[in-house]
Protein backbone atom coordinates (compact mmCIF):
# COMPACT_ATOMS: atom_id res chain seq x y z
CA UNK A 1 140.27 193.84 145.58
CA UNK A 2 138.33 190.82 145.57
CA UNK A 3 138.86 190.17 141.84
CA UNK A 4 142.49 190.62 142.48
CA UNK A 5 142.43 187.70 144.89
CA UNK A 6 140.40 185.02 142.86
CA UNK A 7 142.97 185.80 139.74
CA UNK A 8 145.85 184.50 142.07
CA UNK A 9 144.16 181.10 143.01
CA UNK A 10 143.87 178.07 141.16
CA UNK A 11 140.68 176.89 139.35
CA UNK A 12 139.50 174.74 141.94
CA UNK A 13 139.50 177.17 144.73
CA UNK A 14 136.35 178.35 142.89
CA UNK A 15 134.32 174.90 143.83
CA UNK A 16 135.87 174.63 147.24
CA UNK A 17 133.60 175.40 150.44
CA UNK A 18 134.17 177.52 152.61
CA UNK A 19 133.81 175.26 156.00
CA UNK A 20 137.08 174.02 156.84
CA UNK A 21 135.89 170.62 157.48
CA UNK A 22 133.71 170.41 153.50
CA UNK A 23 136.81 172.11 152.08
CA UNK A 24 139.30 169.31 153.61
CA UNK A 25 136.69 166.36 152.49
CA UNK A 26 136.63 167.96 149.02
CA UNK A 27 140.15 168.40 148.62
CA UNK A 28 140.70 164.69 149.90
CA UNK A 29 138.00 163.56 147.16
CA UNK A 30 139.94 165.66 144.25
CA UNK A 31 143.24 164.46 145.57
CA UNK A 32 141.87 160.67 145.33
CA UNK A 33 140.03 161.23 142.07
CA UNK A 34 143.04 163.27 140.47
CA UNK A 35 144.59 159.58 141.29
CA UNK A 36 142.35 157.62 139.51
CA UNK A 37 142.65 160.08 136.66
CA UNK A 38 146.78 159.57 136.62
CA UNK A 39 146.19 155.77 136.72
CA UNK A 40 143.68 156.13 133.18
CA UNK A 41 145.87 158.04 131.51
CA UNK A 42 149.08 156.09 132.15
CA UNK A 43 147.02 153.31 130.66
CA UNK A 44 146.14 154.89 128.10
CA UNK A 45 148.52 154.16 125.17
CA UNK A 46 149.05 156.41 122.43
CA UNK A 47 151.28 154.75 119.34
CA UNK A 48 153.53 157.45 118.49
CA UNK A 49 156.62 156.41 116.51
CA UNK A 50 158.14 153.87 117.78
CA UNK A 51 157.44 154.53 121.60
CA UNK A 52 153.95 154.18 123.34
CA UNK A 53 153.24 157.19 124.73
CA UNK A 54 150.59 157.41 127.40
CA UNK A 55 148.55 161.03 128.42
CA UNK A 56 150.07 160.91 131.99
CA UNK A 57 152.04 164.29 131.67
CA UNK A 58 148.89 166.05 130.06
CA UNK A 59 147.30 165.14 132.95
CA UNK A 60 149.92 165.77 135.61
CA UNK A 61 149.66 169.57 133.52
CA UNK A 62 145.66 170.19 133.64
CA UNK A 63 145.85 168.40 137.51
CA UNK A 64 148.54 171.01 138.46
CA UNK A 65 147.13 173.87 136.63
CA UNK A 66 143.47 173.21 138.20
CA UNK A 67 144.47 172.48 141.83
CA UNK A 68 147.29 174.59 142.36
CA UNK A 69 150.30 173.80 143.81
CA UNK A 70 149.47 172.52 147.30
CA UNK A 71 146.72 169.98 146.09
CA UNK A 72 148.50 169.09 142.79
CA UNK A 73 151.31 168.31 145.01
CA UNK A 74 149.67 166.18 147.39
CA UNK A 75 147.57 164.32 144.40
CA UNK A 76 150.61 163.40 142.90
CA UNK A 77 152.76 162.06 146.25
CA UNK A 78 149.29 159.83 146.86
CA UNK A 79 149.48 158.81 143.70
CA UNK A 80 153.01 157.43 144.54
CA UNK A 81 151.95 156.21 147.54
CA UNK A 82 149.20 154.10 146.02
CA UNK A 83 151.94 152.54 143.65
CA UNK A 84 154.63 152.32 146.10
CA UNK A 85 151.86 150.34 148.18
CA UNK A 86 151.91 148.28 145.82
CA UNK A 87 148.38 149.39 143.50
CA UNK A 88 149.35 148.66 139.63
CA UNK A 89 149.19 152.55 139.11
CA UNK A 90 152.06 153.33 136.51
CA UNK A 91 151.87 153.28 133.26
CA UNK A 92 153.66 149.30 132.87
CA UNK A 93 152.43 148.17 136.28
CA UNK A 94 151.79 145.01 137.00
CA UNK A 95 153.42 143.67 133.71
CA UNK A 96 156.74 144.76 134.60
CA UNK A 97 156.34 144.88 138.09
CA UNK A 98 154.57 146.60 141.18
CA UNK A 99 155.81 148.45 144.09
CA UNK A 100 158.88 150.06 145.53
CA UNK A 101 161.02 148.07 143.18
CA UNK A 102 158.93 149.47 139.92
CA UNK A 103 159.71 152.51 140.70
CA UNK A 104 163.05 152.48 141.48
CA UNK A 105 163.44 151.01 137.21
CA UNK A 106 163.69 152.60 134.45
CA UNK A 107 160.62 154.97 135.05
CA UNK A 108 162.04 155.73 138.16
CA UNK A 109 163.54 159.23 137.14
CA UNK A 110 160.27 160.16 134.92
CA UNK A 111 158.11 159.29 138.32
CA UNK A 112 160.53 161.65 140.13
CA UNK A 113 159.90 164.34 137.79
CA UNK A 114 156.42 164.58 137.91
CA UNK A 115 156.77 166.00 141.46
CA UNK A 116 159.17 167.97 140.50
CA UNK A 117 157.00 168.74 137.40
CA UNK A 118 153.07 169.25 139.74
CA UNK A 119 155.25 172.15 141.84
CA UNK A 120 156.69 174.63 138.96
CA UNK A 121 152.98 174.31 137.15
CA UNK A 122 151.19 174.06 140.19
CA UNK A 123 152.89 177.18 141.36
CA UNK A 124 153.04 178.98 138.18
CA UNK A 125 148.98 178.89 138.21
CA UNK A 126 148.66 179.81 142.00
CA UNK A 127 150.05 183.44 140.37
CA UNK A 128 147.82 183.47 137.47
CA UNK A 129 150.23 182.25 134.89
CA UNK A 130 147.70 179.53 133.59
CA UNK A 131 145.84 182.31 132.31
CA UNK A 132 148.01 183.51 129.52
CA UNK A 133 148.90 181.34 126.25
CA UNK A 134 151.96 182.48 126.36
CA UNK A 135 153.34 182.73 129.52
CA UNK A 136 151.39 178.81 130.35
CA UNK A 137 152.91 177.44 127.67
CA UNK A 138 156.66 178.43 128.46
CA UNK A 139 156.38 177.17 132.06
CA UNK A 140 154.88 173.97 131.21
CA UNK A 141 157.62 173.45 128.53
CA UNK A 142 160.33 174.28 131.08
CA UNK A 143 158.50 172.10 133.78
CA UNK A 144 158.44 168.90 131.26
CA UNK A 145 162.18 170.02 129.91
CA UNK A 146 163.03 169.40 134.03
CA UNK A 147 161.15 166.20 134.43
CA UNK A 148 162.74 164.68 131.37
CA UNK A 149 165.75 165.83 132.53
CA UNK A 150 165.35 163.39 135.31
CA UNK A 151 164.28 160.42 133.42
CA UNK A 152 166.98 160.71 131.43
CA UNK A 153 169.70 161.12 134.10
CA UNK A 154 168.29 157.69 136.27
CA UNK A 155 167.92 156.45 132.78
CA UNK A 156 171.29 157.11 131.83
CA UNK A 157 172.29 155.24 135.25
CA UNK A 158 170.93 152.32 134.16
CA UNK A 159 171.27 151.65 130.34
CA UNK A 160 173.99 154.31 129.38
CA UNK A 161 174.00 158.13 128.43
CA UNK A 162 173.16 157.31 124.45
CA UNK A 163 170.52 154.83 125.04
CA UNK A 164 168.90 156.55 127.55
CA UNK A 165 168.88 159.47 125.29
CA UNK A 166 167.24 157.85 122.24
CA UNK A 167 164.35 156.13 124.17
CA UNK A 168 164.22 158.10 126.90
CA UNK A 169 164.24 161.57 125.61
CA UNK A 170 164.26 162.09 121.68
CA UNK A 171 160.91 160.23 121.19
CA UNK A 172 159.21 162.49 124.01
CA UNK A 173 160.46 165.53 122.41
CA UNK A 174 157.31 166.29 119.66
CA UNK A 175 154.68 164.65 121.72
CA UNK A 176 155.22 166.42 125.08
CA UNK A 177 155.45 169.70 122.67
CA UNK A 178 152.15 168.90 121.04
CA UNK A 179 150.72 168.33 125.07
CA UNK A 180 151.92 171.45 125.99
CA UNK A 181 150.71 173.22 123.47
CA UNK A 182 147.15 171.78 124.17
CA UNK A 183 147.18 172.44 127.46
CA UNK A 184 148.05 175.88 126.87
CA UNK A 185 145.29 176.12 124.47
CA UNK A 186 142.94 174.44 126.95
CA UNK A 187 143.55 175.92 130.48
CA UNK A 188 143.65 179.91 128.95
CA UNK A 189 140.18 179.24 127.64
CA UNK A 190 138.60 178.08 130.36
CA UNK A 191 139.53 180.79 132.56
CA UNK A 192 138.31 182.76 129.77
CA UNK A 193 135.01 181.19 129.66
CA UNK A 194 134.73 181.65 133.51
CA UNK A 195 135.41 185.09 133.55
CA UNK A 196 132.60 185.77 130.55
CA UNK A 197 129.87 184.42 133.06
């Protein structure tokens, strides 16, 4: 029964304490470093065609898929918080701007959908899914499909339905597939290497 259990939680229940109090200061110190973490890889550029890519969606997927849906979710809304305060969090910030106002441009949408994007994964590994190729791969797919959905639609807003689909969609396409498929690679084997010790 017990092994039951620990296959429906998410990797990091396995480092948690069990005193309420440790367990809350833990979580709060994940939550703020899964922060920092979003802020490195939307700053880190990838050149990709002819659209910088950053990692920020690979690691909104192993952040989700490693806290679960509860923390992943509350990583990610301090993570808005921080650049909604005003931090130069986001992937362009402060070049093209800090704040409320940054996020209500042409990111706005994509920033939307990584909430939207941290639940279905986060979820989808508080049942185990994260521990099968298959099954990890075809939610995180669906769960990026969603958030570019969004983009694209806020996008569409404010440049136009075909421009917002050639630079705000088509030149995602290949590189979130390639993410995806690494993270499904990734998170399987870790739980594999777990459950070997």
């Amino acid at each position: 029964m017990a092994s039951a259990a620990t296959n429906i939680r998410p990797l990091v229940s396995l480092a948690l304490p069990e005193s309420r109090a440790a367990r809350l200061a833990v979580q709060f110190g994940l939550a703020l470093l899964g922060t920092l973490v979003l802020t490195v890889s939307a700053k880190t550029k990838v050149v990709f065609g002819p659209v910088d890519m950053s990692l920020q969606t690979l690691a909104i997927i192993l952040i989700s898929a490693a806290f679960g849906m509860r923390l992943g979710l509350a990583t990610v809304l301090l993570y808005m918080a921080e650049g909604a305060a005003g931090l130069p969090v986001f992937q362009s910030s402060p070049e093209k701007g800090v704040g409320i106002l940054y996020m209500l441009g042409t990111t706005g949408g994509y920033l939307a959908g990584f909430v939207v994007m941290t639940a279905m994964i986060g979820w989808a590994a508080d049942r185990g899914w994260d521990r099968n190729v298959l099954k990890f791969f075809g939610v995180v797919v669906v769960a990026d499909a969603v958030m570019l959905a969004m983009g694209f639609g806020w996008l569409s807003v404010l440049i136009g339905f075909e421009k917002g689909w050639q630079f705000g969609v088509v030149p995602f396409i290949v590189p979130d597939l390639v993410k995806a498929a690494l993270a499904a690679a990734l998170v399987p084997a870790v739980w594999s290497l777990i459950r070997r010790r």
